[in-house]
PDB file of N, CA and C in Angstrom:
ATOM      1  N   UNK A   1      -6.166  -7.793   5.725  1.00  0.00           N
ATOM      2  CA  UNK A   1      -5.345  -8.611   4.878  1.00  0.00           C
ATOM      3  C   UNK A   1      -5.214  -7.921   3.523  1.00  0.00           C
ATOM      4  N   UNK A   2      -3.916  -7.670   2.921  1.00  0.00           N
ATOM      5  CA  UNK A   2      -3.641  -7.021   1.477  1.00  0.00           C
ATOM      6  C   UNK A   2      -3.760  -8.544   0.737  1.00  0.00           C
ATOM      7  N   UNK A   3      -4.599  -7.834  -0.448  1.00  0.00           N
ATOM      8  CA  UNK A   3      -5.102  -8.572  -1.346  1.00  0.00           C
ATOM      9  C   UNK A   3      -4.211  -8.440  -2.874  1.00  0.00           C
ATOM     10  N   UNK A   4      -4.357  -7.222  -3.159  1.00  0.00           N
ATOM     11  CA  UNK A   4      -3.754  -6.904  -3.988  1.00  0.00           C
ATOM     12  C   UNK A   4      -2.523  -5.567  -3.757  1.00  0.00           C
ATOM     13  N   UNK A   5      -1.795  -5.237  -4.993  1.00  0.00           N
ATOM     14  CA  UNK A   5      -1.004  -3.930  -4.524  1.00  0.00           C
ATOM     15  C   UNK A   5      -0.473  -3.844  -6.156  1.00  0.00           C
ATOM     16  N   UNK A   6      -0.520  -2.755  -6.177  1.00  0.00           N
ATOM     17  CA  UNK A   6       0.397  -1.933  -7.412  1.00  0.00           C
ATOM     18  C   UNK A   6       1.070  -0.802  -7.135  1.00  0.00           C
ATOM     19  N   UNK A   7       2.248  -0.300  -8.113  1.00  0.00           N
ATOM     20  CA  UNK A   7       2.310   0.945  -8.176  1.00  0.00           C
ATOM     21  C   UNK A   7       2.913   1.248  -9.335  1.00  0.00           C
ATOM     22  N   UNK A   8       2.805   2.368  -9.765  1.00  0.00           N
ATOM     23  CA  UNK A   8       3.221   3.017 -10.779  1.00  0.00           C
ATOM     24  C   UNK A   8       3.624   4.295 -10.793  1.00  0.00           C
ATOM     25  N   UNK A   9       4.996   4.414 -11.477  1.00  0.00           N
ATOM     26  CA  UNK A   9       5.769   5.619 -11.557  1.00  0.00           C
ATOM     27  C   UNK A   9       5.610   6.433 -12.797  1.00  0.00           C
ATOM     28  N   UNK A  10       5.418   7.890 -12.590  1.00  0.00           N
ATOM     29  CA  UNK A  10       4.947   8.588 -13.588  1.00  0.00           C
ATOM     30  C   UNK A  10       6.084   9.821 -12.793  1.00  0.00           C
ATOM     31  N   UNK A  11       6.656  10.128 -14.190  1.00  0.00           N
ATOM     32  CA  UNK A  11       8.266  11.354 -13.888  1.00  0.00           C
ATOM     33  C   UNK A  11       8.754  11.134 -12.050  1.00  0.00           C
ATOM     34  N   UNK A  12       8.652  11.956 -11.258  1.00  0.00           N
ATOM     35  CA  UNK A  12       9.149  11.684 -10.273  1.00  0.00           C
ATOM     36  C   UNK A  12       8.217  10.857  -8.916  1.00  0.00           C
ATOM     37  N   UNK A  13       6.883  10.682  -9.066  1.00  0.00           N
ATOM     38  CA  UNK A  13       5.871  10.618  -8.511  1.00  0.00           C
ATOM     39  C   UNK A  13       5.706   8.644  -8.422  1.00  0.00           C
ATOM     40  N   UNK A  14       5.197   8.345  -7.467  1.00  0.00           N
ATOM     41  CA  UNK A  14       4.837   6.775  -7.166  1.00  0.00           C
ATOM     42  C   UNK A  14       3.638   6.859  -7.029  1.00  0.00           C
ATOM     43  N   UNK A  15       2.904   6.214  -7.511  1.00  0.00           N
ATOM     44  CA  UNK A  15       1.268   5.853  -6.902  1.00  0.00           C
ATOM     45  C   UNK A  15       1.284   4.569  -6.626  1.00  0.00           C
ATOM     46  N   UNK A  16       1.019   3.673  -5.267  1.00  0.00           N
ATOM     47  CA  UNK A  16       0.374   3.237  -4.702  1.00  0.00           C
ATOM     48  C   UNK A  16      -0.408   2.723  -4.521  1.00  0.00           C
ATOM     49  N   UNK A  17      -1.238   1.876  -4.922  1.00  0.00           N
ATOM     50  CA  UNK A  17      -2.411   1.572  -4.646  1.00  0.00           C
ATOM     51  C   UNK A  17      -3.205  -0.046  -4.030  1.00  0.00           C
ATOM     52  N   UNK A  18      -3.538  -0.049  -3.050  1.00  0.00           N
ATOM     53  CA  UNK A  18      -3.222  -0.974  -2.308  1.00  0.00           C
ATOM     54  C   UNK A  18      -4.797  -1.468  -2.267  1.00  0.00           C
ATOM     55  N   UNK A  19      -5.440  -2.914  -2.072  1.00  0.00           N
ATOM     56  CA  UNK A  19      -6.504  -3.474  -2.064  1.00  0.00           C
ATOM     57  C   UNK A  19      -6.782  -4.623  -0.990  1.00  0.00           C
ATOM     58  N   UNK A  20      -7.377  -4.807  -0.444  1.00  0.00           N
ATOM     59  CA  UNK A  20      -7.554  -5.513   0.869  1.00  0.00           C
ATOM     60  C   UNK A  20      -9.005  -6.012   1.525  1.00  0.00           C
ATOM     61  N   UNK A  21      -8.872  -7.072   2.863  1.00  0.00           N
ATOM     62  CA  UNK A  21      -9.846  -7.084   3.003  1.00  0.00           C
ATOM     63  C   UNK A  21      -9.694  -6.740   4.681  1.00  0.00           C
ATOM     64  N   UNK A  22     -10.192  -6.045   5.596  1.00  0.00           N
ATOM     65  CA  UNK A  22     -10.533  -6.472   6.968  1.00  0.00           C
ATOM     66  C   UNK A  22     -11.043  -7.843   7.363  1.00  0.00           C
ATOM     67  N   UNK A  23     -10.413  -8.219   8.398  1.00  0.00           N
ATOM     68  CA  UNK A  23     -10.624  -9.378   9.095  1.00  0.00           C
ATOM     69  C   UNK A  23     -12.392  -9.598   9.421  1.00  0.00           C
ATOM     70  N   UNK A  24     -12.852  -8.457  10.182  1.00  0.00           N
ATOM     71  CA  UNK A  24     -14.365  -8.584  10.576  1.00  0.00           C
ATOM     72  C   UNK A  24     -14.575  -6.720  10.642  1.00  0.00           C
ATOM     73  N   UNK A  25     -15.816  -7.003  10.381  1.00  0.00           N
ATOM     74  CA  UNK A  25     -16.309  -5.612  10.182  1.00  0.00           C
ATOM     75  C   UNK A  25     -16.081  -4.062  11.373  1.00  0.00           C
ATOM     76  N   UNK A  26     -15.314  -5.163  12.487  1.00  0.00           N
ATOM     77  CA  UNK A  26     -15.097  -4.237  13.303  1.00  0.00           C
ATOM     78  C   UNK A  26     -13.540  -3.488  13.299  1.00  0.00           C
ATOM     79  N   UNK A  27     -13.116  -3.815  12.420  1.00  0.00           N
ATOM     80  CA  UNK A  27     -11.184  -3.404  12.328  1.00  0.00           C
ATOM     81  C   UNK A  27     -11.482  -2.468  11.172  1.00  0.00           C
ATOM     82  N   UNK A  28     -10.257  -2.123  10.708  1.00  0.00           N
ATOM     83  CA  UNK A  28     -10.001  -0.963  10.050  1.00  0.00           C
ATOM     84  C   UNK A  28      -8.846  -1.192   9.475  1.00  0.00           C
ATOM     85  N   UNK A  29      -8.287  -0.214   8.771  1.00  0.00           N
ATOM     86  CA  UNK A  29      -7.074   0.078   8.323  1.00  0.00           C
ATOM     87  C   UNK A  29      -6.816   1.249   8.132  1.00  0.00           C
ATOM     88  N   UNK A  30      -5.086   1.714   8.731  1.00  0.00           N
ATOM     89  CA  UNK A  30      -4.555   3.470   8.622  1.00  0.00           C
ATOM     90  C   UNK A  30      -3.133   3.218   8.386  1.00  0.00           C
ATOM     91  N   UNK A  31      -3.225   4.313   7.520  1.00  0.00           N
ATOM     92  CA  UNK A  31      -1.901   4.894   7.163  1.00  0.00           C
ATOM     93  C   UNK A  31      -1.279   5.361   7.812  1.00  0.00           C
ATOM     94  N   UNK A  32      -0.259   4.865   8.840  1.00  0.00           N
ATOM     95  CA  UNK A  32       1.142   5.132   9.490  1.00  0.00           C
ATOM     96  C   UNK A  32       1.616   6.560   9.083  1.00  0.00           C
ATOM     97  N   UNK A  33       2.303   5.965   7.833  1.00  0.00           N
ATOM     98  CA  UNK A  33       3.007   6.797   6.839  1.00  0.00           C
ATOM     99  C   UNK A  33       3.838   6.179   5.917  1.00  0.00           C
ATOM    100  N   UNK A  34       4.317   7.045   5.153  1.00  0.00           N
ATOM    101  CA  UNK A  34       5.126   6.255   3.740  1.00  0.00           C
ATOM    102  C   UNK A  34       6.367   7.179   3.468  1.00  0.00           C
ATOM    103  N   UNK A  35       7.348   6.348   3.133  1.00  0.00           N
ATOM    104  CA  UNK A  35       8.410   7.333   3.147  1.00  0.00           C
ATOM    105  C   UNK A  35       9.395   6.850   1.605  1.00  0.00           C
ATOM    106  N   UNK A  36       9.708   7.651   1.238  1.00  0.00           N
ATOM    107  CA  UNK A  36      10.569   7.729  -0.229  1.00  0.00           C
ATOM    108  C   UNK A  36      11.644   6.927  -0.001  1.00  0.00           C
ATOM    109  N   UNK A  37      12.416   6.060  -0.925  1.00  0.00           N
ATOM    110  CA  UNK A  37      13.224   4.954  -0.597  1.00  0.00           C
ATOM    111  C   UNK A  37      14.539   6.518  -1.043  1.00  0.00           C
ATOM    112  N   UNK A  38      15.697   5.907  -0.836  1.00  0.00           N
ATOM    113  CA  UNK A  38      16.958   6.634  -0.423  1.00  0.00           C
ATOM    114  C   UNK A  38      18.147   6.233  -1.421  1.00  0.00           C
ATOM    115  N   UNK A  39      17.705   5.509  -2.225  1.00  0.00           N
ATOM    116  CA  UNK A  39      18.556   4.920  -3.445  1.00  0.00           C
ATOM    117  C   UNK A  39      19.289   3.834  -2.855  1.00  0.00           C
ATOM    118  N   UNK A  40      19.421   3.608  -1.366  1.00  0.00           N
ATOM    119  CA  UNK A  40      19.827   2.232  -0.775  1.00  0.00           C
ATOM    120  C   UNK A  40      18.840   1.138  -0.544  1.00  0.00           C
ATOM    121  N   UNK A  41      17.456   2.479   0.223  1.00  0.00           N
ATOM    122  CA  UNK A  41      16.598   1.402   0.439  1.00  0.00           C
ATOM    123  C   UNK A  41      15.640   1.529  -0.615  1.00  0.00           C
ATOM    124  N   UNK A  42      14.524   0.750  -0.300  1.00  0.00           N
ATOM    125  CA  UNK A  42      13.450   1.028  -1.267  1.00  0.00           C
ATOM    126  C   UNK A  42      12.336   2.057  -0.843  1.00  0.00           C
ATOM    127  N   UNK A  43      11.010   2.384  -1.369  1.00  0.00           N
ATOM    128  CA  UNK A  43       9.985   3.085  -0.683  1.00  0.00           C
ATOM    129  C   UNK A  43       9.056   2.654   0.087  1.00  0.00           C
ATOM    130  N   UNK A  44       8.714   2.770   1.320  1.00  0.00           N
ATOM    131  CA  UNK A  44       8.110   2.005   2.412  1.00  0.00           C
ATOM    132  C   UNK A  44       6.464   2.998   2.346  1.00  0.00           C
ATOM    133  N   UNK A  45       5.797   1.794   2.687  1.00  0.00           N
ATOM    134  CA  UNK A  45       4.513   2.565   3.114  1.00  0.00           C
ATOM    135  C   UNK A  45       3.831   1.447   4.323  1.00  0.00           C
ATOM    136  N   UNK A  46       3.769   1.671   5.371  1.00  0.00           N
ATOM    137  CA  UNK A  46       3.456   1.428   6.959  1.00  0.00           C
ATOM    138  C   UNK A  46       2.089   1.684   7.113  1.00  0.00           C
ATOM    139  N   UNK A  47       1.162   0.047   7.550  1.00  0.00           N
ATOM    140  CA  UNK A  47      -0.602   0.601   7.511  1.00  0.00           C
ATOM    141  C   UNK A  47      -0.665  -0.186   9.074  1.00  0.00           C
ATOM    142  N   UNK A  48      -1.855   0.257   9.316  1.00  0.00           N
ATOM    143  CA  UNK A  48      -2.030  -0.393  11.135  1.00  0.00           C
ATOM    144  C   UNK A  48      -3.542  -1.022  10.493  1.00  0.00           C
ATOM    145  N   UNK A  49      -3.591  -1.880  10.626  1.00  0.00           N
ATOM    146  CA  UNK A  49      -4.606  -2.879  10.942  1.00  0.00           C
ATOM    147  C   UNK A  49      -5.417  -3.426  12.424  1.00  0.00           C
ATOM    148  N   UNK A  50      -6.144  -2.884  12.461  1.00  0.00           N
ATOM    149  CA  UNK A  50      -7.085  -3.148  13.882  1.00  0.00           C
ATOM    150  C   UNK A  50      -8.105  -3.022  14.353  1.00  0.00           C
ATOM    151  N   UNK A  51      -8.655  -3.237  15.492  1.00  0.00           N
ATOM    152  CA  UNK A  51     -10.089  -2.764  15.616  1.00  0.00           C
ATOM    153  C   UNK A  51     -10.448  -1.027  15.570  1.00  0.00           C
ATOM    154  N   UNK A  52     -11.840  -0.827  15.202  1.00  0.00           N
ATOM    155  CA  UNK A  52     -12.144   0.873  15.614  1.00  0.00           C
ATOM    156  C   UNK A  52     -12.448   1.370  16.776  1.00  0.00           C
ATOM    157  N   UNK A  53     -12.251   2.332  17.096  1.00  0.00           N
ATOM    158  CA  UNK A  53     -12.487   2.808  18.256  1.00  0.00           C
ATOM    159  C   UNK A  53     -13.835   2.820  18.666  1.00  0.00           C
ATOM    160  N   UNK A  54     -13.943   2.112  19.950  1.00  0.00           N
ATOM    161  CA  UNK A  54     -14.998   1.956  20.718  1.00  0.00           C
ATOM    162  C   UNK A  54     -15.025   0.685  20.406  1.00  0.00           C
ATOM    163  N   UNK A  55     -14.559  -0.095  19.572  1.00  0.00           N
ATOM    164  CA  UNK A  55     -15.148  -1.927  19.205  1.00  0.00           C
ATOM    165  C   UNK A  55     -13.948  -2.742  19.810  1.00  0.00           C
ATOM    166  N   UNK A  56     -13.515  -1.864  20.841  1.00  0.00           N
ATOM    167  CA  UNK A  56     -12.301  -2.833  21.098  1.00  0.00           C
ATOM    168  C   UNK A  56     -12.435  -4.506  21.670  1.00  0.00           C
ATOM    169  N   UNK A  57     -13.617  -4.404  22.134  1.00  0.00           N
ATOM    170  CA  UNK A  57     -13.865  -5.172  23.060  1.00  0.00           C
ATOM    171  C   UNK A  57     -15.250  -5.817  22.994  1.00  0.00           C
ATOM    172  N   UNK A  58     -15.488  -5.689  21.570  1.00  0.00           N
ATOM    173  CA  UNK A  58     -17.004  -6.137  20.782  1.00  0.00           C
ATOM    174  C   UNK A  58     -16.488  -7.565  20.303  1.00  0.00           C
ATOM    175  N   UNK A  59     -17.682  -8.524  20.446  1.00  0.00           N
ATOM    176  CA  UNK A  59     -16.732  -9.877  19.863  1.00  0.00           C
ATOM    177  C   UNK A  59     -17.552  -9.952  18.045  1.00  0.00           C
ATOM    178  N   UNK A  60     -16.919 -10.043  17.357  1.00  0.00           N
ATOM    179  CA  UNK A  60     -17.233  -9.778  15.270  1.00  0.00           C
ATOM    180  C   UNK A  60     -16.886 -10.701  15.229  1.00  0.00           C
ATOM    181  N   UNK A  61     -18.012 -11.235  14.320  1.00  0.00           N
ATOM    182  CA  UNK A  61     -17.981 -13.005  12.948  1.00  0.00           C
ATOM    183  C   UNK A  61     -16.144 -12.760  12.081  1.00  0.00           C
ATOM    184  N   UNK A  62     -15.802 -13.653  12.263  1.00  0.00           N
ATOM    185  CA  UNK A  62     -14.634 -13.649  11.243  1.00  0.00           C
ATOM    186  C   UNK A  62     -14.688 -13.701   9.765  1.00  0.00           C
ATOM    187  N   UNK A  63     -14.284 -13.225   8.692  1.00  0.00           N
ATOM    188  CA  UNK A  63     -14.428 -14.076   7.737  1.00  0.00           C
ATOM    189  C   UNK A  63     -15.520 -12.781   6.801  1.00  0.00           C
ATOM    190  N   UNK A  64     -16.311 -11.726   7.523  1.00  0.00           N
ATOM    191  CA  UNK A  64     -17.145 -10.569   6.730  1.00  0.00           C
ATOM    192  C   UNK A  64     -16.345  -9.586   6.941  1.00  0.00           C
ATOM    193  N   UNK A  65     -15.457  -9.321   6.649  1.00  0.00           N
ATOM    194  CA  UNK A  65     -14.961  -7.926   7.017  1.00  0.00           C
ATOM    195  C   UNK A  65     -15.452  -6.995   5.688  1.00  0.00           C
ATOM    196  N   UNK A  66     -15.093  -5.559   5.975  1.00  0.00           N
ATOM    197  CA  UNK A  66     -15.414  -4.828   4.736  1.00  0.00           C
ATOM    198  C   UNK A  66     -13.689  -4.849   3.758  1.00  0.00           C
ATOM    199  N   UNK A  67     -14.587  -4.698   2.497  1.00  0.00           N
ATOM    200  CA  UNK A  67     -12.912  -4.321   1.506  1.00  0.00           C
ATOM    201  C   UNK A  67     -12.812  -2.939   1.619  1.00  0.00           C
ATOM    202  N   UNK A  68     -11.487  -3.097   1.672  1.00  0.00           N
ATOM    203  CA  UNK A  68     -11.047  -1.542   1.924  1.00  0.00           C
ATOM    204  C   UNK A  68      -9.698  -1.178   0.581  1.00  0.00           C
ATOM    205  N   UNK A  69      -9.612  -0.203   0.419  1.00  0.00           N
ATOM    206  CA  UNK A  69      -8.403   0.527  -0.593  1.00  0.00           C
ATOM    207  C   UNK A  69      -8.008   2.020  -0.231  1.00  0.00           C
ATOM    208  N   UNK A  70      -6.719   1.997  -0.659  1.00  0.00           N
ATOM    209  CA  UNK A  70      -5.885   2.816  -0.172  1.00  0.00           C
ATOM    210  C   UNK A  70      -5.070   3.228  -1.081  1.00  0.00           C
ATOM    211  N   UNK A  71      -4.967   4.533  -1.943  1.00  0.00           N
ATOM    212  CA  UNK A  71      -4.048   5.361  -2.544  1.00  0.00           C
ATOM    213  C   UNK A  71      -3.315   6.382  -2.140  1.00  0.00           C
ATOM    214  N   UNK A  72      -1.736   5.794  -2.512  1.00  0.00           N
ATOM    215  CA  UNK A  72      -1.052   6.871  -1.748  1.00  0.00           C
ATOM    216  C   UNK A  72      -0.393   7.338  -2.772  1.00  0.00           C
ATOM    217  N   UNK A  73       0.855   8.648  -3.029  1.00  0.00           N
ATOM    218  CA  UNK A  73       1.565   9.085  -3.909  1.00  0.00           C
ATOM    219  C   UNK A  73       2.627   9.791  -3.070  1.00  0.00           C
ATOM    220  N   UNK A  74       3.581   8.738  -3.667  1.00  0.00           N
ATOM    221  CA  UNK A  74       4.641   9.010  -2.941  1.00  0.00           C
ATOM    222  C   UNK A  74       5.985  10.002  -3.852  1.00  0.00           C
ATOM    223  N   UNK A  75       6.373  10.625  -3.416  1.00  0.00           N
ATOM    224  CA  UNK A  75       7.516  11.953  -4.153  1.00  0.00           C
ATOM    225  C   UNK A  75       8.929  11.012  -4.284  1.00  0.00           C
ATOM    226  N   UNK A  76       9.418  10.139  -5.229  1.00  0.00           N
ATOM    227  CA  UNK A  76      10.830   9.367  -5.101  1.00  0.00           C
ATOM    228  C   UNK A  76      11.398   9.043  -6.836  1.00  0.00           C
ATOM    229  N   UNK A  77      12.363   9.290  -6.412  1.00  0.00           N
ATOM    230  CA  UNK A  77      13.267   9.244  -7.907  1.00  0.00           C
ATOM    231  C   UNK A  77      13.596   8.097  -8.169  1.00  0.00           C
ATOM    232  N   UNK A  78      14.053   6.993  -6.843  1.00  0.00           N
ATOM    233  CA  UNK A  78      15.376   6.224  -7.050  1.00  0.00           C
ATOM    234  C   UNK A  78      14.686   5.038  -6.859  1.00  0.00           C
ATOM    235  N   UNK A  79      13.585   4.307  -6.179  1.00  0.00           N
ATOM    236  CA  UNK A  79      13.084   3.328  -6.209  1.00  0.00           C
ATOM    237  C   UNK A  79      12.394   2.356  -7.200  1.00  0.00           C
ATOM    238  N   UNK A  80      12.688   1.277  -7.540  1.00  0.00           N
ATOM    239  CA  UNK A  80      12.183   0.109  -8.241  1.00  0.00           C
ATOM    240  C   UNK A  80      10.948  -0.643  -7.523  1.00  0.00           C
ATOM    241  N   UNK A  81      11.078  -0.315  -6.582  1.00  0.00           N
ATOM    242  CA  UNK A  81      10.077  -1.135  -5.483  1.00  0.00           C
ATOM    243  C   UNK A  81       9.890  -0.622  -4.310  1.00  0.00           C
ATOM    244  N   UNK A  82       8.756  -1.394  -3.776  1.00  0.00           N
ATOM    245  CA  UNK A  82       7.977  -0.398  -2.620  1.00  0.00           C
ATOM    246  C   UNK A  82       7.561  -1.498  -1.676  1.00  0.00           C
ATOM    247  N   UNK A  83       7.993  -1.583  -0.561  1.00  0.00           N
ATOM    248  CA  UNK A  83       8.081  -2.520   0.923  1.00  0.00           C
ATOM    249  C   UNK A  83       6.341  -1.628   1.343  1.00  0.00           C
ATOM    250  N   UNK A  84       5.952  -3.003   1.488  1.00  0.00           N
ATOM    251  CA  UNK A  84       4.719  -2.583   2.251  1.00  0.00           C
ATOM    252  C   UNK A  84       4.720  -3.461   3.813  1.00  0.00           C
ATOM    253  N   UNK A  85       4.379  -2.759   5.001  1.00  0.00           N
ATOM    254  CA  UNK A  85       4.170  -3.609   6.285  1.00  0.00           C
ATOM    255  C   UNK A  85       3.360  -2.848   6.853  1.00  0.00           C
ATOM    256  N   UNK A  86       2.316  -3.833   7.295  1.00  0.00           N
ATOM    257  CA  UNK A  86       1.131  -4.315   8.289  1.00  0.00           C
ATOM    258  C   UNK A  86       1.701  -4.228   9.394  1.00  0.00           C
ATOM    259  N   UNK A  87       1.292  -3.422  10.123  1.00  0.00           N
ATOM    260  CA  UNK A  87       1.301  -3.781  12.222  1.00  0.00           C
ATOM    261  C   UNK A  87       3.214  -3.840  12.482  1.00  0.00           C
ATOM    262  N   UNK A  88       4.057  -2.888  11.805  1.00  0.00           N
ATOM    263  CA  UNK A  88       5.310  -3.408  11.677  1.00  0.00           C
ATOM    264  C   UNK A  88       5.561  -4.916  11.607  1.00  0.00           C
ATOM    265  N   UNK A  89       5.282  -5.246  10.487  1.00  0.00           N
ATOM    266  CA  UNK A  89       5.499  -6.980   9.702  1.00  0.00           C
ATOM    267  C   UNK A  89       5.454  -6.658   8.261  1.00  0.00           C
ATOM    268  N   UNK A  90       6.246  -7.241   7.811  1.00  0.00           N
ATOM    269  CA  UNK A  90       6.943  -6.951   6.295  1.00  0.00           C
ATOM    270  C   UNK A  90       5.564  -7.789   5.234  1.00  0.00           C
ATOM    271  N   UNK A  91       5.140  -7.423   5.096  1.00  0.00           N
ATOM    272  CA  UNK A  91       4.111  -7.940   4.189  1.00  0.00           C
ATOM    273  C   UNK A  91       4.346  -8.624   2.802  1.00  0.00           C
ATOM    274  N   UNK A  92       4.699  -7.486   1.769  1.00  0.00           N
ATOM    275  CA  UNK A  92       5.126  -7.974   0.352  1.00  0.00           C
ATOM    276  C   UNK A  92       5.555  -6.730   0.102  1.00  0.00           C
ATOM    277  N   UNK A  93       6.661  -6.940  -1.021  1.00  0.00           N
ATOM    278  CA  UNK A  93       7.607  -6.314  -1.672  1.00  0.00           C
ATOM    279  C   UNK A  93       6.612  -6.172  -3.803  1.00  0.00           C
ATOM    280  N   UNK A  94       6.579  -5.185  -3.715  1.00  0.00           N
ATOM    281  CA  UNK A  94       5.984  -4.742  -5.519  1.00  0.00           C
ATOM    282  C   UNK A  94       7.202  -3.897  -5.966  1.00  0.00           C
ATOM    283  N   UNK A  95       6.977  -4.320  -7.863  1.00  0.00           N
ATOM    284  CA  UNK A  95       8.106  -3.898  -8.164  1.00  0.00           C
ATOM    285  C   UNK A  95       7.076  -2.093  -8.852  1.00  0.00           C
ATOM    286  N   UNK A  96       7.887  -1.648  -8.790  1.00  0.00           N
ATOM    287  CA  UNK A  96       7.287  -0.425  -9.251  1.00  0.00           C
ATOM    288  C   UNK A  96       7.336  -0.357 -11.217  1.00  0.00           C
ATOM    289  N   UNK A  97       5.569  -0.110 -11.454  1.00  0.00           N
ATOM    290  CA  UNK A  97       6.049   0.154 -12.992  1.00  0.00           C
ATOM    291  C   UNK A  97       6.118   1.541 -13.479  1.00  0.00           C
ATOM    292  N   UNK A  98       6.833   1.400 -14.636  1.00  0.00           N
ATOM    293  CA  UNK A  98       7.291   2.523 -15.258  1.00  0.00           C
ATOM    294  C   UNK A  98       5.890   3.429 -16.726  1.00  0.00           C
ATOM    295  N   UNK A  99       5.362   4.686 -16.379  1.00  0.00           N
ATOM    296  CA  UNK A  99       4.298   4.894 -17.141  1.00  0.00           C
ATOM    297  C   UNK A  99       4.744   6.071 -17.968  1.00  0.00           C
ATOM    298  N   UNK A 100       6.079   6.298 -17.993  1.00  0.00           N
ATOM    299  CA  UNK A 100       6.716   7.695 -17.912  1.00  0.00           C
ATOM    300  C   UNK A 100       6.364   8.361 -19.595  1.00  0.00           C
ATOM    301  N   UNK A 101       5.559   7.090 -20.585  1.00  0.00           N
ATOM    302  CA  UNK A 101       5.456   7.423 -21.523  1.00  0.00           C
ATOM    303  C   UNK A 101       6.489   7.616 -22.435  1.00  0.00           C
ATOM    304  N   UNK A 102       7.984   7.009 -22.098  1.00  0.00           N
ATOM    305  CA  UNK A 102       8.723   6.723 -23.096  1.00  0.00           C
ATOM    306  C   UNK A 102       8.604   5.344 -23.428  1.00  0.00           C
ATOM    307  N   UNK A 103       9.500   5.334 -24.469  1.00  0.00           N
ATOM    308  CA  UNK A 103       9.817   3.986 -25.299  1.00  0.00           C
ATOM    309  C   UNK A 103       8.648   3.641 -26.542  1.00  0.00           C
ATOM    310  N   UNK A 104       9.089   2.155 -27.619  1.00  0.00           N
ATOM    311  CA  UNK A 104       8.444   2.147 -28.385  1.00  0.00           C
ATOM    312  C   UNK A 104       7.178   1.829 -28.214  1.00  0.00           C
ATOM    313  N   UNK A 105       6.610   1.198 -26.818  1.00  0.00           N
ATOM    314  CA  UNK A 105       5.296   1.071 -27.158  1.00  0.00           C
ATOM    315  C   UNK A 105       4.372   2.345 -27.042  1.00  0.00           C
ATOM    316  N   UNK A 106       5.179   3.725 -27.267  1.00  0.00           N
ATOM    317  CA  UNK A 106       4.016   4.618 -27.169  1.00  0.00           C
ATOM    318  C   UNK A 106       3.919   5.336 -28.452  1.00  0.00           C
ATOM    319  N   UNK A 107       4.933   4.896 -29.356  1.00  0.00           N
ATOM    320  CA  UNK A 107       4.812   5.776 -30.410  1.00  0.00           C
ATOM    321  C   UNK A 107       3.969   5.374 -31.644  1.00  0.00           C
ATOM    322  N   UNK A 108       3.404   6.701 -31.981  1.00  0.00           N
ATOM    323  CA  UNK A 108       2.109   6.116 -33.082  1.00  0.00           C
ATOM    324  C   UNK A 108       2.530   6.293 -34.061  1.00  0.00           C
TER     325      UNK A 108
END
């Protein structure tokens, strides 16, 4: 389960950073992949949520899973926001912030 999510854009670069919990100590979470939005769409990043290998078939307490986090950096010019989905299921939509170090709140 995503708990939290950010990202932040610095010159052409996205970071990512995603916070969560596993269901029970026997699942996991992996990175699919993530792909740069296209100036139509936005930037996607795709995680699989599931058991680990060999626990397929282990029965786990619900409710202890481990927290898990995940940083990615993604290469995109044109995106405001970044589509995140679980197990192909659309999860939540973040707006991307801007760190690029312009404007007045940086000047001393």
């Amino acid at each position: 389960m995503l708990t939290e999510a950010d990202a932040i854009r610095t010159g052409r670069l996205i970071t990512v950073m995603l916070l969560g919990q596993s269901p029970t100590r026997c699942d996991e979470i992996q990175e699919i992949g993530h792909y740069p939005g296209t100036g139509i769409t936005p930037a996607r990043i795709f995680l699989r949520e599931g058991r680990k290998p060999g626990m397929e078939n282990m029965y786990c307490i619900q409710g202890v899973g481990k927290i898990w986090s995940l940083n990615r950096v993604i290469l995109d010019n044109f995106s405001n926001t970044v589509e995140i989905f679980i197990n192909n299921h659309f999860v939540r939509k973040i707006r991307v912030k801007d760190s690029s170090g312009h404007g007045w709140y940086n000047m001393h």
